[in-house]
C-alpha atoms as a PDB file:
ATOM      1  CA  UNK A   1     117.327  23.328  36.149  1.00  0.00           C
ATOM      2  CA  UNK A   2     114.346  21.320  35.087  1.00  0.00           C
ATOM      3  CA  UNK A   3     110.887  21.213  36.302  1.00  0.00           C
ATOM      4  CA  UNK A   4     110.204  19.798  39.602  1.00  0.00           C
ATOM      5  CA  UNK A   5     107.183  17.894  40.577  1.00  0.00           C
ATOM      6  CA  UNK A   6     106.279  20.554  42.792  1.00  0.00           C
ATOM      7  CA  UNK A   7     106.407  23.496  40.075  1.00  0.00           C
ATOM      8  CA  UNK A   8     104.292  21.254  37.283  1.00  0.00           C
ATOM      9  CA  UNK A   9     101.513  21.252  40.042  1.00  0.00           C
ATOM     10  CA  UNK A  10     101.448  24.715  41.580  1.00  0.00           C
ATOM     11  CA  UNK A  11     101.168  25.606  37.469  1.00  0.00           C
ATOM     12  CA  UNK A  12      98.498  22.900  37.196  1.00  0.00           C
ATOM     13  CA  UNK A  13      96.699  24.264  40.370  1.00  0.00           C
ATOM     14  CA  UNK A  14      96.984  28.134  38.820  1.00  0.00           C
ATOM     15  CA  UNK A  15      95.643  27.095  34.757  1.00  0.00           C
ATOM     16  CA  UNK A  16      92.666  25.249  36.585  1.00  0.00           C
ATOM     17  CA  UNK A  17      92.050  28.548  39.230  1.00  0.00           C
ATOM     18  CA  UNK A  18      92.344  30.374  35.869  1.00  0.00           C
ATOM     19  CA  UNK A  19      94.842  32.813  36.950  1.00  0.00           C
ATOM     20  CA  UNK A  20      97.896  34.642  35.173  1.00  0.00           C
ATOM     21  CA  UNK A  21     101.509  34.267  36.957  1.00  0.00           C
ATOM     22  CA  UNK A  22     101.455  38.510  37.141  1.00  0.00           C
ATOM     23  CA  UNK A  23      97.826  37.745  38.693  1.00  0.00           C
ATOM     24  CA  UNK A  24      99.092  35.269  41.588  1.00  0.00           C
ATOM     25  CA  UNK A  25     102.086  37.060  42.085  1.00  0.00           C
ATOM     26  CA  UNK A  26      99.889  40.306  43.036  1.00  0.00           C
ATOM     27  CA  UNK A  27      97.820  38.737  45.249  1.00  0.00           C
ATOM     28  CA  UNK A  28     100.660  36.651  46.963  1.00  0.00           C
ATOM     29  CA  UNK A  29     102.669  40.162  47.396  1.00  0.00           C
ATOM     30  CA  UNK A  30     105.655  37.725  45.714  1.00  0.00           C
ATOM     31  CA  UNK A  31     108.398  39.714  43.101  1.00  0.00           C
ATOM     32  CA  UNK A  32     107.670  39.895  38.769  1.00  0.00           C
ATOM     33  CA  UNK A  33     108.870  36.227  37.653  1.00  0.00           C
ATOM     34  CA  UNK A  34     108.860  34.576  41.119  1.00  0.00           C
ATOM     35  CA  UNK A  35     106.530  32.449  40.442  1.00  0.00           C
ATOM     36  CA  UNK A  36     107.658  31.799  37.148  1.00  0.00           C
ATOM     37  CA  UNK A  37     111.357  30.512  38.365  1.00  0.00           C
ATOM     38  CA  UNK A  38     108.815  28.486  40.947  1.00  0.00           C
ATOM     39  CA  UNK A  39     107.202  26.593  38.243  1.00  0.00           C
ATOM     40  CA  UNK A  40     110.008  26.111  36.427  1.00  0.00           C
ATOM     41  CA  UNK A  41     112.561  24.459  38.872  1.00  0.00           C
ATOM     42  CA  UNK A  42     114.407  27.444  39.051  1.00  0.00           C
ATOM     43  CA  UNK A  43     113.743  28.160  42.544  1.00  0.00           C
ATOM     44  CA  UNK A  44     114.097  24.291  43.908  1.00  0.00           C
ATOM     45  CA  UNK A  45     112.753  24.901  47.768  1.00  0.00           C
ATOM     46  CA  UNK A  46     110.600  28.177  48.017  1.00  0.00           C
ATOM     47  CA  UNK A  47     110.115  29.343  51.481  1.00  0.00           C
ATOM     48  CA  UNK A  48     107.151  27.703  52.968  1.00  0.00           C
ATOM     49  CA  UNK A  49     105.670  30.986  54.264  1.00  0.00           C
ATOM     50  CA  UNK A  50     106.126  32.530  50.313  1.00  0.00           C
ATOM     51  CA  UNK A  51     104.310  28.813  49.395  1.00  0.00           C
ATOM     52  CA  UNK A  52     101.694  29.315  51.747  1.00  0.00           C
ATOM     53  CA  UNK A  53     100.802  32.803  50.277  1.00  0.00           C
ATOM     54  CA  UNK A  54     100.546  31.344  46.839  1.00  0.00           C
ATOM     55  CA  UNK A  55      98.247  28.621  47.882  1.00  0.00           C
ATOM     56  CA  UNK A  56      96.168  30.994  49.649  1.00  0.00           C
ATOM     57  CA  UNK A  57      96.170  33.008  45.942  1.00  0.00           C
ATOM     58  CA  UNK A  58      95.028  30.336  44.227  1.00  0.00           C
ATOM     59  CA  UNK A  59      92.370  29.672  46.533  1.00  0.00           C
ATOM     60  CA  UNK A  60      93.868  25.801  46.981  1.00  0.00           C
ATOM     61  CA  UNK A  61      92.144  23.247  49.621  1.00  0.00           C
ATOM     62  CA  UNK A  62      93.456  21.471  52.068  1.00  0.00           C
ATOM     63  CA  UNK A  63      94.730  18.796  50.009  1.00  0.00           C
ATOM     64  CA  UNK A  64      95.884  20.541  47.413  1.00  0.00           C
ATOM     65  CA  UNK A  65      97.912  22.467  49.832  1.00  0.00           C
ATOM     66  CA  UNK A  66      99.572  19.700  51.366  1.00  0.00           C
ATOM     67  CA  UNK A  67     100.486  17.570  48.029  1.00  0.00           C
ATOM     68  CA  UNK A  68     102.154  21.026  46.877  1.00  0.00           C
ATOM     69  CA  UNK A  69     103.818  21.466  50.321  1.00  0.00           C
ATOM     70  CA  UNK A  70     105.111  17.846  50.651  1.00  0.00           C
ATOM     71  CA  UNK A  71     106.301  17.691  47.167  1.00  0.00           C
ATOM     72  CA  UNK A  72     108.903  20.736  48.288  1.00  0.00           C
ATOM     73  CA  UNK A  73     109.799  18.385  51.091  1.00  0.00           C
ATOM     74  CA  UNK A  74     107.695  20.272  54.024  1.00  0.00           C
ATOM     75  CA  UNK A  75     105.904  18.224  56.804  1.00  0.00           C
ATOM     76  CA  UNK A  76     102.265  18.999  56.505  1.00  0.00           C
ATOM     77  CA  UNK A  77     100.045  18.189  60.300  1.00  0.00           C
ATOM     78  CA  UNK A  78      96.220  17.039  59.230  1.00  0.00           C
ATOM     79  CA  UNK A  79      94.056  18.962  61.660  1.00  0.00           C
ATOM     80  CA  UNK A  80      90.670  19.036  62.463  1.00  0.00           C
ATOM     81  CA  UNK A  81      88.869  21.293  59.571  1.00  0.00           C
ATOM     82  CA  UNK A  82      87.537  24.279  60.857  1.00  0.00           C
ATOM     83  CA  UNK A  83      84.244  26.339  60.511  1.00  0.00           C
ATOM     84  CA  UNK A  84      84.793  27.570  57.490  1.00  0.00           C
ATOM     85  CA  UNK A  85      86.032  24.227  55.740  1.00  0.00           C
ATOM     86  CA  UNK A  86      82.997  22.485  56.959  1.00  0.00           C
ATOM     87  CA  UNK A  87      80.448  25.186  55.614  1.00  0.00           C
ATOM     88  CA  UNK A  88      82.029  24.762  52.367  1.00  0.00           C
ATOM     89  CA  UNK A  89      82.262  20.673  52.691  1.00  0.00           C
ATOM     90  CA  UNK A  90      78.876  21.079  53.514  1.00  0.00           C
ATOM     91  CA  UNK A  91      77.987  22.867  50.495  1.00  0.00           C
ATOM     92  CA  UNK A  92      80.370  20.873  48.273  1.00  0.00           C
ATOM     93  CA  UNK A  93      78.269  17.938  48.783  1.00  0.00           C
ATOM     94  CA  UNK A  94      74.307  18.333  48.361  1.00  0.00           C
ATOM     95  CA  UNK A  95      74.256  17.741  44.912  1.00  0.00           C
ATOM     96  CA  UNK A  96      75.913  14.069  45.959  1.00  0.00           C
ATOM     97  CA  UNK A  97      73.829  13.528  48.759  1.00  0.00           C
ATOM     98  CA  UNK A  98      70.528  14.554  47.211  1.00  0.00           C
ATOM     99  CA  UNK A  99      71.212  12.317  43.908  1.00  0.00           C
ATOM    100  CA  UNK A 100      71.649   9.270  45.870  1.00  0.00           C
ATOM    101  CA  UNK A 101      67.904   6.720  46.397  1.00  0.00           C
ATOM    102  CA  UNK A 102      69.944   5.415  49.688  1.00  0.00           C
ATOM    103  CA  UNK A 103      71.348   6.634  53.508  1.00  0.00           C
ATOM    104  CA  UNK A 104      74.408   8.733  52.322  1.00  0.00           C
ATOM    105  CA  UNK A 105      75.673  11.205  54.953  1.00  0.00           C
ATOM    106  CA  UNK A 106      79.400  13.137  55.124  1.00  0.00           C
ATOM    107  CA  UNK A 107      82.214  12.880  57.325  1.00  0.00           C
ATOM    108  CA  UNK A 108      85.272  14.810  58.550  1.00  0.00           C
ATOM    109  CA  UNK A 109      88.410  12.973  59.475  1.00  0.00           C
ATOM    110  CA  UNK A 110      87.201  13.074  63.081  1.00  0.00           C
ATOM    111  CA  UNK A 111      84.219  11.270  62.033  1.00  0.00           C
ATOM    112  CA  UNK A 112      81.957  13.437  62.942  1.00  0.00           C
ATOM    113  CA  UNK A 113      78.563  13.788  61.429  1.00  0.00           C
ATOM    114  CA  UNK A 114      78.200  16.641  59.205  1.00  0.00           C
ATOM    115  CA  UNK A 115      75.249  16.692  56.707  1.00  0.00           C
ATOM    116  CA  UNK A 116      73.119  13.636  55.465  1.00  0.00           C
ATOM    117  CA  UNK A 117      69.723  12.918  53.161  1.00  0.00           C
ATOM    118  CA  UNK A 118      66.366  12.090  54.191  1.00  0.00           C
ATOM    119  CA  UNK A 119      67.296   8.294  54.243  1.00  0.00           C
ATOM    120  CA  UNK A 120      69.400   8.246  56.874  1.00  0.00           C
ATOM    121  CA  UNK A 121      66.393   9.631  58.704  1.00  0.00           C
ATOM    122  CA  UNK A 122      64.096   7.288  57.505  1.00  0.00           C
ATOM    123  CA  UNK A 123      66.940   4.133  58.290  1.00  0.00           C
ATOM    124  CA  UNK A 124      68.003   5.763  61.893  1.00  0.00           C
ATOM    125  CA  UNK A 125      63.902   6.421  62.287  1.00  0.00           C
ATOM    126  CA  UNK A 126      64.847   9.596  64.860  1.00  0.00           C
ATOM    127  CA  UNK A 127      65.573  13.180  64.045  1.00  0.00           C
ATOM    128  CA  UNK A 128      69.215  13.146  62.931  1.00  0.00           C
ATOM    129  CA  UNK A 129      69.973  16.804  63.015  1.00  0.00           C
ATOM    130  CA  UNK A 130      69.058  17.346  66.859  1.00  0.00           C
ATOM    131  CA  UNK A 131      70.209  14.061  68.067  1.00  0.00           C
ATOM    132  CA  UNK A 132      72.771  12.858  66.296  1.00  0.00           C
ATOM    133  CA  UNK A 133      74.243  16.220  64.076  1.00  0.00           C
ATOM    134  CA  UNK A 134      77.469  17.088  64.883  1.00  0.00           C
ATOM    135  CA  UNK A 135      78.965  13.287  66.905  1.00  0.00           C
ATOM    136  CA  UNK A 136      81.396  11.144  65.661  1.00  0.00           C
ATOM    137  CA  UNK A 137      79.509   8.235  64.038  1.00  0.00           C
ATOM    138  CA  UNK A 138      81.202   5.893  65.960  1.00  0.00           C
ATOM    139  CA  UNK A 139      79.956   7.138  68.691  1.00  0.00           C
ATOM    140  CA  UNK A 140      76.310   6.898  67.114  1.00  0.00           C
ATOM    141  CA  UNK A 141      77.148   3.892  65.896  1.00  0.00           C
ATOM    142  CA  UNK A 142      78.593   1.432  68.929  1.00  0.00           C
ATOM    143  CA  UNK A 143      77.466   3.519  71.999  1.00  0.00           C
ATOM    144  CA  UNK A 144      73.138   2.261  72.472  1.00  0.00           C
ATOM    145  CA  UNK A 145      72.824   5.794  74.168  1.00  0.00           C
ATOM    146  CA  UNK A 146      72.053   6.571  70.872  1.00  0.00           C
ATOM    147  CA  UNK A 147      69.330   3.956  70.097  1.00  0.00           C
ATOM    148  CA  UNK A 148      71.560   3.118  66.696  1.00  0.00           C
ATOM    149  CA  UNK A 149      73.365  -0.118  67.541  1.00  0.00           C
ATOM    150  CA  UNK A 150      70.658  -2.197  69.088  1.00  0.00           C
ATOM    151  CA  UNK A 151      69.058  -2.044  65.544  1.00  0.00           C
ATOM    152  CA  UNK A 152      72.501  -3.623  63.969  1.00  0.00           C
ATOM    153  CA  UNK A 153      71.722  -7.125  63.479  1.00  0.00           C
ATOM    154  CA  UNK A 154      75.039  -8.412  62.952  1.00  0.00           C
ATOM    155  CA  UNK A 155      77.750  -6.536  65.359  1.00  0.00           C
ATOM    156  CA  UNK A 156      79.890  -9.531  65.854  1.00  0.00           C
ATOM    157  CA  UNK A 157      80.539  -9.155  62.141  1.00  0.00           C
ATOM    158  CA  UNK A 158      80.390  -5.774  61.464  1.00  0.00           C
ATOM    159  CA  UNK A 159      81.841  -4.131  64.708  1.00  0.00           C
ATOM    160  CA  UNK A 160      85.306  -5.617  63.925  1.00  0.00           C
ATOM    161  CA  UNK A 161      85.198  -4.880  60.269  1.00  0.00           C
ATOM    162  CA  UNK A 162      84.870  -0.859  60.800  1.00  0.00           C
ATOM    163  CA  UNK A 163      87.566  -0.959  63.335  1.00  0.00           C
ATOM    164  CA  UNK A 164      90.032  -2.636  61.081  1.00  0.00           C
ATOM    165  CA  UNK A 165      89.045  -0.038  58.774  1.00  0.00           C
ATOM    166  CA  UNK A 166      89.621   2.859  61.557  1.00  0.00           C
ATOM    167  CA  UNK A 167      93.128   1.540  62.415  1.00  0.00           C
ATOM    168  CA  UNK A 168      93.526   1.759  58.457  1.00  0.00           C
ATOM    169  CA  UNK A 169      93.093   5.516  59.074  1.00  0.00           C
ATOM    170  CA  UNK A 170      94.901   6.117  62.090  1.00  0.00           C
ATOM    171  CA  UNK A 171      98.053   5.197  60.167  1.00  0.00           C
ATOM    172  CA  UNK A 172      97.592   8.196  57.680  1.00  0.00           C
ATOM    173  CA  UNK A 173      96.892  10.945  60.622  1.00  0.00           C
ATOM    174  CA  UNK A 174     100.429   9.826  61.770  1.00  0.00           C
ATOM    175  CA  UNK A 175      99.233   9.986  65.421  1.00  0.00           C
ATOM    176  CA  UNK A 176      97.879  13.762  65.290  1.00  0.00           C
ATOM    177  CA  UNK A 177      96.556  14.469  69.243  1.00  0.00           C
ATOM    178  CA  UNK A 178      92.869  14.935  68.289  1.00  0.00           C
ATOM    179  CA  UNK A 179      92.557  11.708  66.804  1.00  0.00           C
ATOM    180  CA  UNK A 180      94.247  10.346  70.007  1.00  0.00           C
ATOM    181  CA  UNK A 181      92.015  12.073  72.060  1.00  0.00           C
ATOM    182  CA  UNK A 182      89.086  10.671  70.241  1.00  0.00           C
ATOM    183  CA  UNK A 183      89.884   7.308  70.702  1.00  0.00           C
ATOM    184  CA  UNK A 184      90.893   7.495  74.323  1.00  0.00           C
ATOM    185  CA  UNK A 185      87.510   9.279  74.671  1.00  0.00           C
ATOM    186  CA  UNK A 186      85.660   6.027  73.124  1.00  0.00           C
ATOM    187  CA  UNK A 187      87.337   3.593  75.001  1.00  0.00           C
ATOM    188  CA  UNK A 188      86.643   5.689  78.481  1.00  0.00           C
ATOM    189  CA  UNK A 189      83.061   6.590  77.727  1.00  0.00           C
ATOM    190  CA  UNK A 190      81.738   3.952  75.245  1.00  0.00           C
ATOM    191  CA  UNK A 191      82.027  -0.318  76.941  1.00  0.00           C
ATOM    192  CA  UNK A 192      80.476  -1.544  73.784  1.00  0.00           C
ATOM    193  CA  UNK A 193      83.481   0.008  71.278  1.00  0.00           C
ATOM    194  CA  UNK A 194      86.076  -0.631  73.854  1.00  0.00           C
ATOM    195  CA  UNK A 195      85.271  -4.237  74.213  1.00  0.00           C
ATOM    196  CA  UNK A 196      85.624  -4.254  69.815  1.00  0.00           C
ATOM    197  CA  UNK A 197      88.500  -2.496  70.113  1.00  0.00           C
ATOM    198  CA  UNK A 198      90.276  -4.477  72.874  1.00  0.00           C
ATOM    199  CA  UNK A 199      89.127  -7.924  70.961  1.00  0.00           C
ATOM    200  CA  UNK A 200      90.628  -6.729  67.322  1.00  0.00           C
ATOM    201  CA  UNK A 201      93.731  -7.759  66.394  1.00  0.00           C
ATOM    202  CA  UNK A 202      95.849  -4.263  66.046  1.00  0.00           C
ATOM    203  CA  UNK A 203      99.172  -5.463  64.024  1.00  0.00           C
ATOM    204  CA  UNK A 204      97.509  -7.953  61.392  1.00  0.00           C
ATOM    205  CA  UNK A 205      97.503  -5.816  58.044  1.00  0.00           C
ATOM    206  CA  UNK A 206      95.191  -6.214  54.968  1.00  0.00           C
ATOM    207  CA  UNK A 207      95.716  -4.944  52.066  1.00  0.00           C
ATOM    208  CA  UNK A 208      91.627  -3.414  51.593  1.00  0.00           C
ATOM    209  CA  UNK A 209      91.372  -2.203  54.791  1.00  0.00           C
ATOM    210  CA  UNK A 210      90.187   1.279  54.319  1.00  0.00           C
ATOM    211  CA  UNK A 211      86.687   0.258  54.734  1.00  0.00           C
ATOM    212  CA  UNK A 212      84.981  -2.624  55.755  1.00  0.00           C
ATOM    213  CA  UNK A 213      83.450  -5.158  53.051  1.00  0.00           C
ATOM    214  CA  UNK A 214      81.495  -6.927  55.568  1.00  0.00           C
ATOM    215  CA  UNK A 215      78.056  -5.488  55.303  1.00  0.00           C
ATOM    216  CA  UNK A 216      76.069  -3.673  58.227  1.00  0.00           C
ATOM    217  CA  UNK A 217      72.326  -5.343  58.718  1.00  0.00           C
ATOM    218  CA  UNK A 218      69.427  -3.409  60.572  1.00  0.00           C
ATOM    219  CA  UNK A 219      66.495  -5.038  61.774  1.00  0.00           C
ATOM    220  CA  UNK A 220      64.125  -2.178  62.021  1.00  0.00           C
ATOM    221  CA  UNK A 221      60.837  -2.297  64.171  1.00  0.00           C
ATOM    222  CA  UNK A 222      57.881  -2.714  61.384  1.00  0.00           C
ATOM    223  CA  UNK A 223      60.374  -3.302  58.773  1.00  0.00           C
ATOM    224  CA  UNK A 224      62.515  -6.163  59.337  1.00  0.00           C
ATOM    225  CA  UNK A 225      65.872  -6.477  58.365  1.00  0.00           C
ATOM    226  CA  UNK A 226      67.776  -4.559  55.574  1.00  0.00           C
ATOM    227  CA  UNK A 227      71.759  -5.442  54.702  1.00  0.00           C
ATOM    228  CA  UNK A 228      73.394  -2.483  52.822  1.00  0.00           C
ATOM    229  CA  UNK A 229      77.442  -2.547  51.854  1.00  0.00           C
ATOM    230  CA  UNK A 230      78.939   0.644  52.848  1.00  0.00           C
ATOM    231  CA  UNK A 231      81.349   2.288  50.453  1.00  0.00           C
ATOM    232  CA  UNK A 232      83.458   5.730  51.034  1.00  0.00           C
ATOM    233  CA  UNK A 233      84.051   8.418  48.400  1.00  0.00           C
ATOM    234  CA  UNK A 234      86.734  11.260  50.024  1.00  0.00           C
ATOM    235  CA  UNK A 235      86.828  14.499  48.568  1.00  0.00           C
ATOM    236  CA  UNK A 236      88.934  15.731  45.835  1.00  0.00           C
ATOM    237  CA  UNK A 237      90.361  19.017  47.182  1.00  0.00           C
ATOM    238  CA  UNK A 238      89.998  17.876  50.848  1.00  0.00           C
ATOM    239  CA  UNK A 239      90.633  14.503  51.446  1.00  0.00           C
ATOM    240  CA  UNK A 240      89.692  15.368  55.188  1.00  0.00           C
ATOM    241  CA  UNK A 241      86.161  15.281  54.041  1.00  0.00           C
ATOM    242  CA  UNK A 242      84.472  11.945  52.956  1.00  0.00           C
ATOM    243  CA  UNK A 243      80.435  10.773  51.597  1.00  0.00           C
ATOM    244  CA  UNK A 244      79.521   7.550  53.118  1.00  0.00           C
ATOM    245  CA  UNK A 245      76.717   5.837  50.570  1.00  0.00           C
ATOM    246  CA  UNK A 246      74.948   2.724  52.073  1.00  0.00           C
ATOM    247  CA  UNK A 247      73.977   0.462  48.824  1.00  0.00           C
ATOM    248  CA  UNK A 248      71.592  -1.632  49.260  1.00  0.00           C
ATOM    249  CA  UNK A 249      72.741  -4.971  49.456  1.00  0.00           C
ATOM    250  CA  UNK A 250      69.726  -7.035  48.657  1.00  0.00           C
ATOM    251  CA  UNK A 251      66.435  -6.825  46.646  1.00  0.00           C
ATOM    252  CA  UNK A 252      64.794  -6.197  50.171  1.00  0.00           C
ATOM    253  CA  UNK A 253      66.055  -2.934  50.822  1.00  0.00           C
ATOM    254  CA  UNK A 254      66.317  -1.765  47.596  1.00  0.00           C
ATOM    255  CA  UNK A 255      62.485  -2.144  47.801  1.00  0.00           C
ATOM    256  CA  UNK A 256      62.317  -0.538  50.990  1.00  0.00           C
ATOM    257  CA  UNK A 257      64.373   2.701  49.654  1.00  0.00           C
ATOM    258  CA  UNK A 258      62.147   2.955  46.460  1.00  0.00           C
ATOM    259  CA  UNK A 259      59.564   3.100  49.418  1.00  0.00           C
ATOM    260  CA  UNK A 260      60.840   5.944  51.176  1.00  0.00           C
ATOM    261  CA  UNK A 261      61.788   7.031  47.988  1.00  0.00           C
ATOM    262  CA  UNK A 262      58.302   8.024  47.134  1.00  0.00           C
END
């Protein structure tokens, strides 16, 4: 037997944890040279319960989990992360957000606003953490119960533009029920997104879909308008988790965040 694709990565996932197979093995409660034969190709289909507890050894993430666990030829769901996921997503990313001179805030796969910097504060002008902490962005975003889209200057362009990017998504949660759910719950509760949503066209493919090159314009009281591009950087270990930077687009709101900058 050779090695398998999923052996060279469990072994890949183990040197980077910085663990011995005797080590794993111990703390997986698995037999002397399992894990060995695993890596190897000599055991072609491990149990998935017997995978499970190695992951868990090795301390692997959601992603790394289910790469390993497809690449054995196991069905892997995407739920929502829990608690305990977000804390660490949470800590994962402050270096990120912090480093950034722009509105940068992180997401979960349910879109739902997790932690941000102090521009997103200044560009939303309200405090994010007890108004806004916690929702899906879309809601934030298309519902004007939350005072954010009547500051979006150009909705007819960039309204259309995220959603083609959210179908994008859909497509790799495979139809899991909470991202159903969330949906169904935006087009009950939220006019403004379901009239976007009923106007898009839902079969017409393109190939850079996953998020929207049209860029989002504010035109904030005492300010005026500011254009950033938004770009999307999705975590390593937990692809789940994702940083959304807004780059200023123009030499008028870079100026404005060297302003709140300082």
């Amino acid at each position: 037997m050779g090695y398998t694709s999923g052996g060279i990565r469990l072994r890949t996932l183990r040197e980077e944890a910085g663990k011995t197979q005797l080590e794993v093995e111990l703390d997986a409660s698995l037999g002397s040279g399992y894990l060995q034969r695993v890596e190897s190709g000599k055991v072609q289909r491990p149990e998935r319960e017997t995978l499970e507890r190695i992951l868990a050894a090795l301390g692997a993430r959601y992603t790394e989990r289910r790469d390993v666990l497809e690449m054995f030829g196991y069905i892997v769901d995407t739920p929502l992360p829990d608690a305990a996921e977000i804390e660490w997503a949470v800590k994962a990313c402050q270096r990120e957000l912090q480093d950034v001179s722009f509105p940068a805030y992180l997401l979960d796969c349910g879109h739902r606003l997790l932690a941000w910097n102090g521009f997103v504060d200044a560009l939303f002008n309200l405090n994010v953490a007890a108004s806004i902490g916690g929702i899906s962005i879309l809601r934030v975003l298309f519902d004007p119960r939350y005072k954010i889209s009547p500051l979006i200057h150009n909705p007819d362009e960039f309204y259309p533009a995220s959603l083609r990017a959210l179908r994008y998504q859909m497509r790799l949660f495979h139809g899991e029920q909470w991202y159903v759910e969330l949906i169904n719950e935006l087009l009950e509760e939220c006019p403004n997104f379901r009239r976007y949503w009923q106007a898009a066209k839902p079969d017409e493919v393109y190939p850079t879909a996953a998020r929207p090159l049209t860029p989002i314009e504010f035109n904030l009281p005492q300010i005026g308008l500011l254009i950033f591009r938004l770009t999307s950087e999705s975590f390593v270990q937990d692809r789940r988790f994702r940083i959304i930077y807004y780059v200023p687009a123009d030499a008028v709101t870079l100026r404005q965040c060297a302003g709140w900058a300082e």
